[in-house]
N, C-alpha and C. Protein backbone atom coordinates (compact mmCIF):
# COMPACT_ATOMS: atom_id res chain seq x y z
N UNK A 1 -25.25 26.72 4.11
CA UNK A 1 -23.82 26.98 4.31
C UNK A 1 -23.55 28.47 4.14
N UNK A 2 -22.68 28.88 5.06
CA UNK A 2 -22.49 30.37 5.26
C UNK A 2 -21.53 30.96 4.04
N UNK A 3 -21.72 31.74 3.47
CA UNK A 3 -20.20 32.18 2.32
C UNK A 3 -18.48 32.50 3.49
N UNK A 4 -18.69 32.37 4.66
CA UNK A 4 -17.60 32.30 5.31
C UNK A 4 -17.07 30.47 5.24
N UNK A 5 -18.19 30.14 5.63
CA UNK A 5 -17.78 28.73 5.51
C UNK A 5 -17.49 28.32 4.07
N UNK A 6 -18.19 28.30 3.43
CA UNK A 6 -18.03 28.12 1.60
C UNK A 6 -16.53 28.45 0.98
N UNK A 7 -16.28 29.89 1.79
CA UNK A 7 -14.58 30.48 1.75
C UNK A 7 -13.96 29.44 2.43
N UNK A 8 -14.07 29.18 3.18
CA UNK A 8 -12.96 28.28 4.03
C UNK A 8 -12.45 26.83 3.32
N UNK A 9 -14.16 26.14 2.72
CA UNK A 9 -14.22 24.50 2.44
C UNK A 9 -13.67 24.85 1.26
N UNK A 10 -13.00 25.72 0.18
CA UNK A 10 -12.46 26.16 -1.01
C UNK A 10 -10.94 26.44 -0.52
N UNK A 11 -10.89 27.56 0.18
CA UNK A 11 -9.35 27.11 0.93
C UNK A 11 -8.59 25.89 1.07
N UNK A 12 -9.30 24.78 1.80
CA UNK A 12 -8.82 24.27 2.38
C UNK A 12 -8.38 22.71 0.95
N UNK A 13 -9.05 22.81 0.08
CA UNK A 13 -9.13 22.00 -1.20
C UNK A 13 -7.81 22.46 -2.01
N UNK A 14 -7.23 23.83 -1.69
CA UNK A 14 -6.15 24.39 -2.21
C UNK A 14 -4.80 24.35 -0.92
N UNK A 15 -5.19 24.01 0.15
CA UNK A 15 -4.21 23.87 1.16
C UNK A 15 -4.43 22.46 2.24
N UNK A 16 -4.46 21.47 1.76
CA UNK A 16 -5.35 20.26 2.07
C UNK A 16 -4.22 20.02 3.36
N UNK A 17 -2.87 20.61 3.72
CA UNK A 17 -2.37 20.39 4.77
C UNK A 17 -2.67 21.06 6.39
N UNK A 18 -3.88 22.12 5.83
CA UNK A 18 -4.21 22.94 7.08
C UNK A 18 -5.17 21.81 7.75
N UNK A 19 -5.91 21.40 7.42
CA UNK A 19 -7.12 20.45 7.76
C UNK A 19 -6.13 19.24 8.76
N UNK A 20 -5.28 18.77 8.01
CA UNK A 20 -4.48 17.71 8.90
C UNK A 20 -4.09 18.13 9.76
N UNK A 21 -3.31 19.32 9.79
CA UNK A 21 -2.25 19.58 11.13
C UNK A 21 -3.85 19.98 11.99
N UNK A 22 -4.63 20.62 11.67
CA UNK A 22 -6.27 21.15 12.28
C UNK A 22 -6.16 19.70 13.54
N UNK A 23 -7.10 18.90 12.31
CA UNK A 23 -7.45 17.85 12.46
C UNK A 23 -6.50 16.41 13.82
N UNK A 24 -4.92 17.05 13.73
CA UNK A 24 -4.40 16.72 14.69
C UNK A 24 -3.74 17.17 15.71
N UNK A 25 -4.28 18.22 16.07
CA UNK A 25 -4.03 19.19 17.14
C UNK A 25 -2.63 19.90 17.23
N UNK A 26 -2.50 20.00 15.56
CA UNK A 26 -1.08 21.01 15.61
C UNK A 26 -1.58 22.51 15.25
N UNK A 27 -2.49 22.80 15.63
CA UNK A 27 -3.08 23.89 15.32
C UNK A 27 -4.24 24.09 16.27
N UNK A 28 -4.49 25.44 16.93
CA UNK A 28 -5.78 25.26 17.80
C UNK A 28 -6.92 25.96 17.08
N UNK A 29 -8.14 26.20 17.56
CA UNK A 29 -8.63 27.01 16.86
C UNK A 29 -9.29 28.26 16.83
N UNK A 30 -8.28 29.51 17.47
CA UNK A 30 -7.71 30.75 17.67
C UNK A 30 -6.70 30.96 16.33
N UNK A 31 -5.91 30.32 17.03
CA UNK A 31 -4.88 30.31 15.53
C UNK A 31 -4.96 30.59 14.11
N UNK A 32 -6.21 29.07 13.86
CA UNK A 32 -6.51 29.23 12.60
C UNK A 32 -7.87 30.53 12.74
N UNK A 33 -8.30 31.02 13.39
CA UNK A 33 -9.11 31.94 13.09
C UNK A 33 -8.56 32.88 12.77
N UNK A 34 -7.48 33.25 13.18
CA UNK A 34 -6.47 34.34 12.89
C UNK A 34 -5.84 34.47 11.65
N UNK A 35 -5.62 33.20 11.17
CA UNK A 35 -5.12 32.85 10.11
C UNK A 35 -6.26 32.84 8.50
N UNK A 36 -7.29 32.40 9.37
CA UNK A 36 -8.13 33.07 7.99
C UNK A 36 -8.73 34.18 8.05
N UNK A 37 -8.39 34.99 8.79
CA UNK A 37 -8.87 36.83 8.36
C UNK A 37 -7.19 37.22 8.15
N UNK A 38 -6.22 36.81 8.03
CA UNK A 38 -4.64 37.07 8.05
C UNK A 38 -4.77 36.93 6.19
N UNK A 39 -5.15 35.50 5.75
CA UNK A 39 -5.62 35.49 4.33
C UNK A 39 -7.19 35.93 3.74
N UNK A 40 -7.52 37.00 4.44
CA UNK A 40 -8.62 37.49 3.59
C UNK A 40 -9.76 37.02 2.93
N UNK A 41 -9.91 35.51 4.12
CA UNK A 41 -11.14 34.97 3.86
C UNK A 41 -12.51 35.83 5.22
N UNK A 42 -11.96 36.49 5.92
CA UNK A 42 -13.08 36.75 7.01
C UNK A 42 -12.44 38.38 7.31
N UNK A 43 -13.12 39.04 7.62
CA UNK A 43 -13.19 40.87 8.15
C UNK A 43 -12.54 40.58 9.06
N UNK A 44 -11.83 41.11 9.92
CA UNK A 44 -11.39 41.55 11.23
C UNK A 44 -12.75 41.68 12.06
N UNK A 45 -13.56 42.06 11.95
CA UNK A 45 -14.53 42.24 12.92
C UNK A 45 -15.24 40.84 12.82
N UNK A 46 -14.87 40.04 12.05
CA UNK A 46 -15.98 38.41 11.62
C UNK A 46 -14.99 37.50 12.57
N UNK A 47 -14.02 38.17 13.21
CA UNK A 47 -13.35 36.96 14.60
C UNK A 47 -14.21 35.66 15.04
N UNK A 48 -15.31 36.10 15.80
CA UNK A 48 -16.06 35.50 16.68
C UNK A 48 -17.12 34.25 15.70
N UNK A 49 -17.16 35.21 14.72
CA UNK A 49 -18.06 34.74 13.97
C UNK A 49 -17.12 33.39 12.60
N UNK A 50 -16.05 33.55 13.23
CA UNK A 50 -15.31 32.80 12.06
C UNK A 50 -14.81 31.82 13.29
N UNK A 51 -14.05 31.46 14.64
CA UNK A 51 -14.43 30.85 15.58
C UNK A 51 -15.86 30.14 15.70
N UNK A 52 -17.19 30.39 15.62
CA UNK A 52 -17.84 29.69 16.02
C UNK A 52 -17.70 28.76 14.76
N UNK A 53 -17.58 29.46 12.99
CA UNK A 53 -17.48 28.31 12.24
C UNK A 53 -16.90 27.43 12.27
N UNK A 54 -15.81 27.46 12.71
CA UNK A 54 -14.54 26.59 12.76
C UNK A 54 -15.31 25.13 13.86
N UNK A 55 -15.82 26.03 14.62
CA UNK A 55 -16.62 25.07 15.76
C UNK A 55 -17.29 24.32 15.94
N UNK A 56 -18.05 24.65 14.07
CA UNK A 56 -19.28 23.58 13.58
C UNK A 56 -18.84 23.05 12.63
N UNK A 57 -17.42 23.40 11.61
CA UNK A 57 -16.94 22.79 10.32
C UNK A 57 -16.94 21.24 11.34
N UNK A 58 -16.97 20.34 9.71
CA UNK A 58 -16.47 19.11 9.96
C UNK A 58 -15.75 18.68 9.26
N UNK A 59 -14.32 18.86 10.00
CA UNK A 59 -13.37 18.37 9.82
C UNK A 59 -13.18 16.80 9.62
N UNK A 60 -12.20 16.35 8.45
CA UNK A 60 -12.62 14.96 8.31
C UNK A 60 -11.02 14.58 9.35
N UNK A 61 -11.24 13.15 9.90
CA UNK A 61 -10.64 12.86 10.85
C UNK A 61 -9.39 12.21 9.99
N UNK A 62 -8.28 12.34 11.04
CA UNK A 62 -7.02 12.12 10.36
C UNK A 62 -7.16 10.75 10.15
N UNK A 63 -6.94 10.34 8.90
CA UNK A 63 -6.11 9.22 8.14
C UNK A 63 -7.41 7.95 9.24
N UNK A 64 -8.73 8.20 8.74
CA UNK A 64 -9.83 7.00 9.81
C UNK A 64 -9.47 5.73 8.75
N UNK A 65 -9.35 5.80 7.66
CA UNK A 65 -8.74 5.22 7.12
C UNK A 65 -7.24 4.04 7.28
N UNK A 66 -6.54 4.54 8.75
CA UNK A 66 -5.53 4.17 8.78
C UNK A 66 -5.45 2.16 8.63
N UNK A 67 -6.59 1.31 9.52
CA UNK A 67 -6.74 -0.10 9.12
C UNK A 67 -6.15 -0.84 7.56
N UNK A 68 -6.81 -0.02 6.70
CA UNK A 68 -6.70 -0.87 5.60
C UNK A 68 -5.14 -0.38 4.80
N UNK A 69 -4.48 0.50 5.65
CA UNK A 69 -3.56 1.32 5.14
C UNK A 69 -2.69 0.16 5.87
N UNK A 70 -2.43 -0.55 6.75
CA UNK A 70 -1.69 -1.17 7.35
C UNK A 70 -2.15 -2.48 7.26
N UNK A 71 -2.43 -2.73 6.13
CA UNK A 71 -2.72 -4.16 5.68
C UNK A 71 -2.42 -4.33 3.95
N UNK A 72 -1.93 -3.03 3.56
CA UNK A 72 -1.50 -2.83 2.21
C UNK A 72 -0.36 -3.45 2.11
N UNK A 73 -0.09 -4.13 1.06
CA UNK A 73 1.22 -4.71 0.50
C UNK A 73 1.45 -3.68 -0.95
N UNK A 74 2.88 -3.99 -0.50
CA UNK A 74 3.32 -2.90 -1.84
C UNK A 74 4.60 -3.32 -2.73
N UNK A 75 4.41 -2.83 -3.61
CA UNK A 75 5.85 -3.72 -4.67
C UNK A 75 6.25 -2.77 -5.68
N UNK A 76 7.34 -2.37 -6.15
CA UNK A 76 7.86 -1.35 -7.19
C UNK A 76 8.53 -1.98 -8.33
N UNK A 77 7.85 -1.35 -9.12
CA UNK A 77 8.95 -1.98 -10.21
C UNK A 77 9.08 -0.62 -11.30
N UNK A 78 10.56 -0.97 -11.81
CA UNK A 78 11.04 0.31 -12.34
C UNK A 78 11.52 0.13 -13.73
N UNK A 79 11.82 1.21 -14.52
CA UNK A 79 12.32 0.64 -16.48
C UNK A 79 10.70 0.79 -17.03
N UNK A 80 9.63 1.90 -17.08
CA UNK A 80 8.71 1.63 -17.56
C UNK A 80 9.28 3.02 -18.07
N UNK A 81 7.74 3.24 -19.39
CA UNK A 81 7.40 4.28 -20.14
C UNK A 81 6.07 4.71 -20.32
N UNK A 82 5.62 5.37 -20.23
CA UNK A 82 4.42 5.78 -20.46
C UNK A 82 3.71 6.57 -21.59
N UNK A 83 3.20 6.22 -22.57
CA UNK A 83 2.95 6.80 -23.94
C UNK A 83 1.41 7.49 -24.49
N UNK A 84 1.54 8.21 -24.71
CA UNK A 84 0.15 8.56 -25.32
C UNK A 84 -0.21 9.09 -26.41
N UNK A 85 -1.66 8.44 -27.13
CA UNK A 85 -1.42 8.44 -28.58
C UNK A 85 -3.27 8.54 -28.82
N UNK A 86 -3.39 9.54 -29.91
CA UNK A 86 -4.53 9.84 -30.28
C UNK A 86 -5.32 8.96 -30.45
N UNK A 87 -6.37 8.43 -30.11
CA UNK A 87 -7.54 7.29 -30.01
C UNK A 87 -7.99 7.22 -31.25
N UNK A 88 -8.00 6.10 -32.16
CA UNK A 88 -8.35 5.76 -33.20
C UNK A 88 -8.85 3.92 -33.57
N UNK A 89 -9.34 3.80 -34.37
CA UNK A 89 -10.00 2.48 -34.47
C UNK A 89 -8.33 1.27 -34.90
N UNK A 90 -7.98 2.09 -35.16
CA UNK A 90 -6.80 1.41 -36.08
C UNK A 90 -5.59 1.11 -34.98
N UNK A 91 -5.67 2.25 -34.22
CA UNK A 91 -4.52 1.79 -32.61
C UNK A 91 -5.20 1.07 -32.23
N UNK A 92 -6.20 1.03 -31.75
CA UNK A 92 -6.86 0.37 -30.56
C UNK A 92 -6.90 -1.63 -31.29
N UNK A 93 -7.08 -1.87 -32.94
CA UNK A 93 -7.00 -2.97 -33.36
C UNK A 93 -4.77 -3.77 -33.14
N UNK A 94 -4.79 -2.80 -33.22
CA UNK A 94 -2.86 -2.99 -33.18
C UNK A 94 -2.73 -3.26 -31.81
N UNK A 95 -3.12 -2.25 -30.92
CA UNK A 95 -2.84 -2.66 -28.97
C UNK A 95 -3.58 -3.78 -28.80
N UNK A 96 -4.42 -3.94 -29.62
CA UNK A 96 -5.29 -5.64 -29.06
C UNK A 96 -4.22 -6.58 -29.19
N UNK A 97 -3.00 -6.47 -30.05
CA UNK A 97 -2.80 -7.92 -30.69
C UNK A 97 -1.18 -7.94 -29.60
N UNK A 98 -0.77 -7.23 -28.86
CA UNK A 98 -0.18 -6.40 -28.33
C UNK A 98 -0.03 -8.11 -27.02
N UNK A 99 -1.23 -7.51 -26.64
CA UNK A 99 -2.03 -8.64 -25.18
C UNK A 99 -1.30 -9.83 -25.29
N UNK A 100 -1.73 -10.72 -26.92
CA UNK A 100 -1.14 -11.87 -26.84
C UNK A 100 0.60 -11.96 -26.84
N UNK A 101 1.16 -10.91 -26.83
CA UNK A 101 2.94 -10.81 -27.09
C UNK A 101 3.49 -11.03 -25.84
N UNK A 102 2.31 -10.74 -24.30
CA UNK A 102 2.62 -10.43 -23.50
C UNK A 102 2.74 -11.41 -22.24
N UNK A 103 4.15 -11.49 -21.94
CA UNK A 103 4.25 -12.81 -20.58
C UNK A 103 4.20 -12.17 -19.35
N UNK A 104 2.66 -11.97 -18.81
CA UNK A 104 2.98 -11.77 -17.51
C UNK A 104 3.51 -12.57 -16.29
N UNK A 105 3.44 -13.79 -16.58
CA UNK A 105 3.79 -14.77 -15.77
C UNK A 105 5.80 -14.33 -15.78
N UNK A 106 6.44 -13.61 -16.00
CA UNK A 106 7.51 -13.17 -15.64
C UNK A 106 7.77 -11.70 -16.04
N UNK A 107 6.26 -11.13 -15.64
CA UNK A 107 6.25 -9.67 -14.53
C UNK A 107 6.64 -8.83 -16.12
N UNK A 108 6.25 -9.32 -16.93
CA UNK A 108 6.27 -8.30 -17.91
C UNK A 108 4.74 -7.43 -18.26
N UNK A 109 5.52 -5.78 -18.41
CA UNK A 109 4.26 -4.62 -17.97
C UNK A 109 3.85 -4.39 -19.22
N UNK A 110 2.39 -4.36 -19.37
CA UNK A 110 1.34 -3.56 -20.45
C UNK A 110 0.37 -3.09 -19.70
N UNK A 111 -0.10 -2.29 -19.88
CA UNK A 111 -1.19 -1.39 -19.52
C UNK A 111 -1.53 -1.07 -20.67
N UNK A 112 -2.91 -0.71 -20.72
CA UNK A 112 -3.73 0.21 -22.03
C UNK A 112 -4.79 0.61 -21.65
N UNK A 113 -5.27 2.22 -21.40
CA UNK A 113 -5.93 2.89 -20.57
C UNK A 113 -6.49 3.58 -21.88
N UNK A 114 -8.06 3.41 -21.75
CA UNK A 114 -8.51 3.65 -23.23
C UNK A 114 -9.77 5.15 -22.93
N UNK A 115 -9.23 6.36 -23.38
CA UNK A 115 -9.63 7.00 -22.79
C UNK A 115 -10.83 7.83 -24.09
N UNK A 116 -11.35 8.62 -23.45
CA UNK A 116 -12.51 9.47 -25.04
C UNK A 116 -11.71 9.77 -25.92
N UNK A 117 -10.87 10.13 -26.03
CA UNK A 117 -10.12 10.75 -26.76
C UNK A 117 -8.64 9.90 -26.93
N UNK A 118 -7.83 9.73 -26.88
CA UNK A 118 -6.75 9.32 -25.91
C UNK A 118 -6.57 7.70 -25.80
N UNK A 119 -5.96 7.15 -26.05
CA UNK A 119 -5.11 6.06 -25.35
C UNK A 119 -3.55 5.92 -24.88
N UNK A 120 -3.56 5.66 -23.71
CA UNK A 120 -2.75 5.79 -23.11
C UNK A 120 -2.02 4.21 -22.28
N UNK A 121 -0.52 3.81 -23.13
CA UNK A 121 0.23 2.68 -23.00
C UNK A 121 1.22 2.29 -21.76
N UNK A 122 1.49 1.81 -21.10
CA UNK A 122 2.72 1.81 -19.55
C UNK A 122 2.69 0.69 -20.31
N UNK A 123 4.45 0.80 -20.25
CA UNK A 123 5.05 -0.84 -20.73
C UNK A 123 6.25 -0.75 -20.41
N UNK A 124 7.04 -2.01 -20.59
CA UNK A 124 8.69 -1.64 -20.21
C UNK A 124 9.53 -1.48 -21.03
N UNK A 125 10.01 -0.27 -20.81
CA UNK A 125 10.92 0.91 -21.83
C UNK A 125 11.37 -0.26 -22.75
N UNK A 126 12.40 -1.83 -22.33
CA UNK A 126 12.68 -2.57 -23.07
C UNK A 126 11.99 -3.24 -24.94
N UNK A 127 10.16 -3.20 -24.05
CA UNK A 127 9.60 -3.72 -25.19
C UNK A 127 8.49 -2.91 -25.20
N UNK A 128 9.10 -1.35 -25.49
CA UNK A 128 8.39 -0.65 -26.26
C UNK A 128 8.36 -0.74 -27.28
N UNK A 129 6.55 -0.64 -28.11
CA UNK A 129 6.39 -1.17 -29.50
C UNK A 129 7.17 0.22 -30.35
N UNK A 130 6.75 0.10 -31.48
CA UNK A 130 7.10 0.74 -32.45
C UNK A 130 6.13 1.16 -33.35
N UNK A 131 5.34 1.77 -32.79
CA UNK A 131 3.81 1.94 -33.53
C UNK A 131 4.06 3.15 -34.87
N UNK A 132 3.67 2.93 -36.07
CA UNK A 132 3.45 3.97 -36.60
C UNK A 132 2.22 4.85 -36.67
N UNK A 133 1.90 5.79 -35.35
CA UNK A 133 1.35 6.49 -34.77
C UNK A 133 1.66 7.51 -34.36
N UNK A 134 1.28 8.82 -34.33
CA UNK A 134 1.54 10.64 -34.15
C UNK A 134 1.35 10.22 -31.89
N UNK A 135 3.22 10.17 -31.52
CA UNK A 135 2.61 10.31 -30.28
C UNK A 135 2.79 11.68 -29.84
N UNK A 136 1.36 11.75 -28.45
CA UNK A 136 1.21 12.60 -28.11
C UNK A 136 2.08 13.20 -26.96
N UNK A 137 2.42 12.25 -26.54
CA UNK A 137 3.07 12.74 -24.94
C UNK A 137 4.23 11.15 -24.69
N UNK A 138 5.34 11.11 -24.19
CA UNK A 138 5.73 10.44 -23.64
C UNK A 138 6.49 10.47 -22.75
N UNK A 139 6.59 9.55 -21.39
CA UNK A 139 7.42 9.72 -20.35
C UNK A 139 8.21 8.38 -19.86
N UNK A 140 9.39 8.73 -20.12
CA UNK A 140 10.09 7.63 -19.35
C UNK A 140 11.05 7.51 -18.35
N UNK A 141 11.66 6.75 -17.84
CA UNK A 141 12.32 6.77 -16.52
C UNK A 141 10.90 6.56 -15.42
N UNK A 142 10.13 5.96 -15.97
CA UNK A 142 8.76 5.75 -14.76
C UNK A 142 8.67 4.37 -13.68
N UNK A 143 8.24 4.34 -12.51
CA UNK A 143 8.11 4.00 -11.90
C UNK A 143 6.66 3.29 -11.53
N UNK A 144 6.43 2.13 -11.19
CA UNK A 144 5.06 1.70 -11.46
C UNK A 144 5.02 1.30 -9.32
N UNK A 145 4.10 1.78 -8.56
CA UNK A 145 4.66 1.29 -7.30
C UNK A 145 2.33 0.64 -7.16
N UNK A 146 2.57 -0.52 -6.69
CA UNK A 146 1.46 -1.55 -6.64
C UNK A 146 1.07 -1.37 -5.46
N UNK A 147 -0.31 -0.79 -5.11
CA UNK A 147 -0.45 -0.96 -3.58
C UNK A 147 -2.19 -1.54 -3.79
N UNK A 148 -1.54 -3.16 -3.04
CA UNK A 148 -3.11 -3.99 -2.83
C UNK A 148 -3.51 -4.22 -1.48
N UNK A 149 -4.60 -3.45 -1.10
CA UNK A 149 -5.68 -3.09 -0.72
C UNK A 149 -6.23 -4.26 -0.23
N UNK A 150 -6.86 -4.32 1.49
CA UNK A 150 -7.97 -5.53 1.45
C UNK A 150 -9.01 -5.05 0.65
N UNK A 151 -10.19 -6.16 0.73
CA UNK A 151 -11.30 -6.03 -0.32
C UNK A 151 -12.28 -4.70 0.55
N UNK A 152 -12.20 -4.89 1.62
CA UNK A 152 -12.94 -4.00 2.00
C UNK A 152 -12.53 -2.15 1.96
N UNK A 153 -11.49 -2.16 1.59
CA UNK A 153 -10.78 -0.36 1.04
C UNK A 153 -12.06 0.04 0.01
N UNK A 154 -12.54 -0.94 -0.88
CA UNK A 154 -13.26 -0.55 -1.44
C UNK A 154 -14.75 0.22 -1.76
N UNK A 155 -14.91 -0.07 -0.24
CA UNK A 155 -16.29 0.38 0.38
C UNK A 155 -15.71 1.43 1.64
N UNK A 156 -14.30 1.86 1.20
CA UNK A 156 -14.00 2.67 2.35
C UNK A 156 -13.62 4.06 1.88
N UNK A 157 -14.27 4.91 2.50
CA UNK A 157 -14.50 6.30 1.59
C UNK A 157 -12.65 7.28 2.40
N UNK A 158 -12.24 7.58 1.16
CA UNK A 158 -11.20 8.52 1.53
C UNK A 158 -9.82 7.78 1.55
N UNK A 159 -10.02 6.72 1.00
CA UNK A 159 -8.21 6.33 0.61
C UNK A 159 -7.59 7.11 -0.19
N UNK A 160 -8.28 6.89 -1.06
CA UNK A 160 -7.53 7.38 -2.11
C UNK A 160 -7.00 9.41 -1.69
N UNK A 161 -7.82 9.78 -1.48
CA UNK A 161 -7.83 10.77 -0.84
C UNK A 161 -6.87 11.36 0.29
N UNK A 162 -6.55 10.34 1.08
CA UNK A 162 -5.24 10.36 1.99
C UNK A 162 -4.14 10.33 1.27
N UNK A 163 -4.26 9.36 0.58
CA UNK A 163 -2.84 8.84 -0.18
C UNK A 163 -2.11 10.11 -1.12
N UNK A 164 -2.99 10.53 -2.11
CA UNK A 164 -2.80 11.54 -2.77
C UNK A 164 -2.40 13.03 -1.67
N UNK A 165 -3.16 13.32 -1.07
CA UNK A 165 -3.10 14.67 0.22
C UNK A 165 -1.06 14.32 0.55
N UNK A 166 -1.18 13.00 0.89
CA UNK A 166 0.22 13.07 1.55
C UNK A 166 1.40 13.01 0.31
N UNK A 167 1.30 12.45 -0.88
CA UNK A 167 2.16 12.74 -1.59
C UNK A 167 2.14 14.18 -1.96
N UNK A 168 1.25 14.69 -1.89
CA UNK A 168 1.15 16.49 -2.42
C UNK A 168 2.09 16.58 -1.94
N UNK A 169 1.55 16.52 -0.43
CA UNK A 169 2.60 17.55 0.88
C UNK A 169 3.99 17.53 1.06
N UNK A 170 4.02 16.13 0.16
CA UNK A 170 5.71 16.16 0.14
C UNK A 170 6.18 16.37 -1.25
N UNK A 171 5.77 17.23 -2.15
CA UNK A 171 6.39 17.46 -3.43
C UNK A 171 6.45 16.54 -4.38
N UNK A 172 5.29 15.30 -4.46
CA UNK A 172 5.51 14.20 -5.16
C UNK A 172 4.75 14.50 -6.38
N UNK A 173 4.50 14.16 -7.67
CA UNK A 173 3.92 14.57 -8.89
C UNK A 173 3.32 12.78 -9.06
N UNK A 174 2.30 12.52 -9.29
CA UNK A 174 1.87 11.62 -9.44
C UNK A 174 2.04 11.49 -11.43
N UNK A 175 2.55 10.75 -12.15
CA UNK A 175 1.99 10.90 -13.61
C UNK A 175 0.96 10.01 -14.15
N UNK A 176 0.80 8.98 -13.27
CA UNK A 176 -0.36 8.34 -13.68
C UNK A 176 -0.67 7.21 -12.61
N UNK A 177 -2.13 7.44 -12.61
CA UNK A 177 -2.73 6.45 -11.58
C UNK A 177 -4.03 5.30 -12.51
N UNK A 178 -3.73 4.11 -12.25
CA UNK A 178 -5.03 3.13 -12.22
C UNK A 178 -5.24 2.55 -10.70
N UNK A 179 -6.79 2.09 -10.93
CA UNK A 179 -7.64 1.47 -10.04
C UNK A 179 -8.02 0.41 -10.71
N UNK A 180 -7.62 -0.63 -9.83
CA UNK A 180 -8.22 -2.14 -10.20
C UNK A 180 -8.87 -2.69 -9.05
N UNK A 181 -9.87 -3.16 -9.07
CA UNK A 181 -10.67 -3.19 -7.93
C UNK A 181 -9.62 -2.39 -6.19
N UNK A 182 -9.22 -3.62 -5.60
CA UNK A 182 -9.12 -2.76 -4.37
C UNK A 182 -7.50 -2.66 -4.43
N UNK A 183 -6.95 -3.08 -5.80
CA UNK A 183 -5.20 -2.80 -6.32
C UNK A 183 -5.62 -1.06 -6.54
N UNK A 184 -4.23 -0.16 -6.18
CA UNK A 184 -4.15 1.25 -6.88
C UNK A 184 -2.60 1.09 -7.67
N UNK A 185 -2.23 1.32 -8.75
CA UNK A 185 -1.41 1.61 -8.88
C UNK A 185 -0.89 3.19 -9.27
N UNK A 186 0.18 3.27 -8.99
CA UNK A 186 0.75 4.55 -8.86
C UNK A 186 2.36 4.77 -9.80
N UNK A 187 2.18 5.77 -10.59
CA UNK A 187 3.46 5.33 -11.52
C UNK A 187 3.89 7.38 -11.30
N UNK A 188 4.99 7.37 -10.75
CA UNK A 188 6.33 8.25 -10.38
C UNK A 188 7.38 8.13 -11.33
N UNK A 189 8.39 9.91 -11.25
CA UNK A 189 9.12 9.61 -12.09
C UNK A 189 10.60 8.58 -11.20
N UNK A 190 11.03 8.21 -11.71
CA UNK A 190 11.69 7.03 -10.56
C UNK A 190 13.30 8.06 -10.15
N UNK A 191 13.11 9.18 -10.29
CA UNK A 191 14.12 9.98 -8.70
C UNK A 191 13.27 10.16 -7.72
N UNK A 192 11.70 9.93 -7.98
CA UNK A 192 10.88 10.17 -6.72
C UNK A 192 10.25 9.09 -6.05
N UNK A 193 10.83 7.92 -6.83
CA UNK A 193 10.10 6.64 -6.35
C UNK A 193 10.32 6.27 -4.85
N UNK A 194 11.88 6.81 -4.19
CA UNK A 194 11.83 6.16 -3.08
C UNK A 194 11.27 7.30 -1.79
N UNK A 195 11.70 8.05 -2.30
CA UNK A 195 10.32 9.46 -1.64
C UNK A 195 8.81 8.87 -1.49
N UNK A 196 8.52 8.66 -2.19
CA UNK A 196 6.91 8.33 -2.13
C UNK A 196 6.80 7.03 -1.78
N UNK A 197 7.44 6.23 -1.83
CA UNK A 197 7.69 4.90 -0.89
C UNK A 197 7.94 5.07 0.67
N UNK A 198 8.90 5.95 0.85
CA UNK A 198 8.93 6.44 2.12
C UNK A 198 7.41 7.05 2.68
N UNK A 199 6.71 7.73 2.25
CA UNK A 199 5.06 8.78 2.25
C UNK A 199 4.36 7.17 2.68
N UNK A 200 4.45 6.57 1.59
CA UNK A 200 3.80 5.37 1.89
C UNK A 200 3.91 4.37 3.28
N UNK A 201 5.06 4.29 3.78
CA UNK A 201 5.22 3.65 4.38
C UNK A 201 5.27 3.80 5.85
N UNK A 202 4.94 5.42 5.63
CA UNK A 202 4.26 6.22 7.08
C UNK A 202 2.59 5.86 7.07
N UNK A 203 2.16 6.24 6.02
CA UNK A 203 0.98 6.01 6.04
C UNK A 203 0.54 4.65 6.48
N UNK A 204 1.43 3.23 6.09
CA UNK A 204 1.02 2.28 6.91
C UNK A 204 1.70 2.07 8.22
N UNK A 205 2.37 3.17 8.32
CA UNK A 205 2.71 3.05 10.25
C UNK A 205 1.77 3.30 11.30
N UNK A 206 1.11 4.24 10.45
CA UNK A 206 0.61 5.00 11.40
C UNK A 206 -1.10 4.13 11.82
């Protein structure tokens, strides 16, 4: 790999919207050659030579992904909190007992994301516990939005990857994501929930 190219595949990880519009012919590739000696990835005299790269990059194809994107079902639910609290033997025996309090059979939320350091709670603001525990971080007004996946997303490289690229592009802040087999969930602060519902719901148009 050329250090022109190396410049570019680093660019483009910091501007993940050039590759799409690239990738769908809202951009030719003159343009973008121009455009990366304009940002000081290539000499003025490296024109030709930054053209032929462009010529051999491989560009990943827009949204190949789109099948399993249009077979996603999706569901929101809103009134959560999200908590985080220093990982210790003594939380982690208290969040166990937590499980049995909990009726999911009428859509009531626990999560417990058990991290090296870190555990981290999504529940509904209503029956938030009352732990006597040093928390670290908390967020509420959150948004939990469910998107299940056929089984086969799972063996399909670059969902997740789309999904995220397009909420960037529209100013969305993700605060927390799980993966459950071919379920993603996605938790927003909920003034942005119907924004990113909207993102979503291009993505299965298309």
């Amino acid at each position: 790999m050329s250090q022109l190219e190396q410049n570019f595949r680093e660019f483009l990880t910091k501007r993940p919207e050039i590759e799409k519009c690239y990738s769908e012919g809202l951009i030719n590739r003159q343009a973008l050659a121009r455009y990366i000696i304009d940002n000081k990835l290539a000499d003025t005299s490296q024109a030709d030579a930054t053209i032929a790269m462009l010529r051999r990059f491989q560009f990943r194809k827009p949204l190949a992904q789109a099948d399993v994107f249009r077979e996603m079902k999706t569901s929101i639910k809103d009134g959560l909190v999200i908590v985080n609290y220093q990982k210790s033997e003594e939380l982690l025996h208290v969040l166990g007992k937590l499980f049995s309090q909990t009726n999911y059979t009428v859509s009531e939320t626990l999560k417990i994301i058990v991290g090296t350091e870190n555990v981290t709670i999504i529940t509904d603001k209503a029956r938030e516990p009352k732990l006597d525990f040093k928390v670290l971080h908390r967020l509420s007004e959150i948004s939990e939005i469910s998107l299940q996946f056929p089984k086969r997303a799972i063996d399909t490289k670059g969902v997740l990857s789309a999904l995220t690229t397009e909420l960037y592009m529209h100013d969305i802040t993700i605060s927390e994501f799980i993966t459950a087999s071919s379920e993603l969930l996605l938790y927003v602060k909920e003034p942005l929930v119907i924004k990113a519902y909207e993102v979503i719901k291009m993505l299965k148009a298309n």
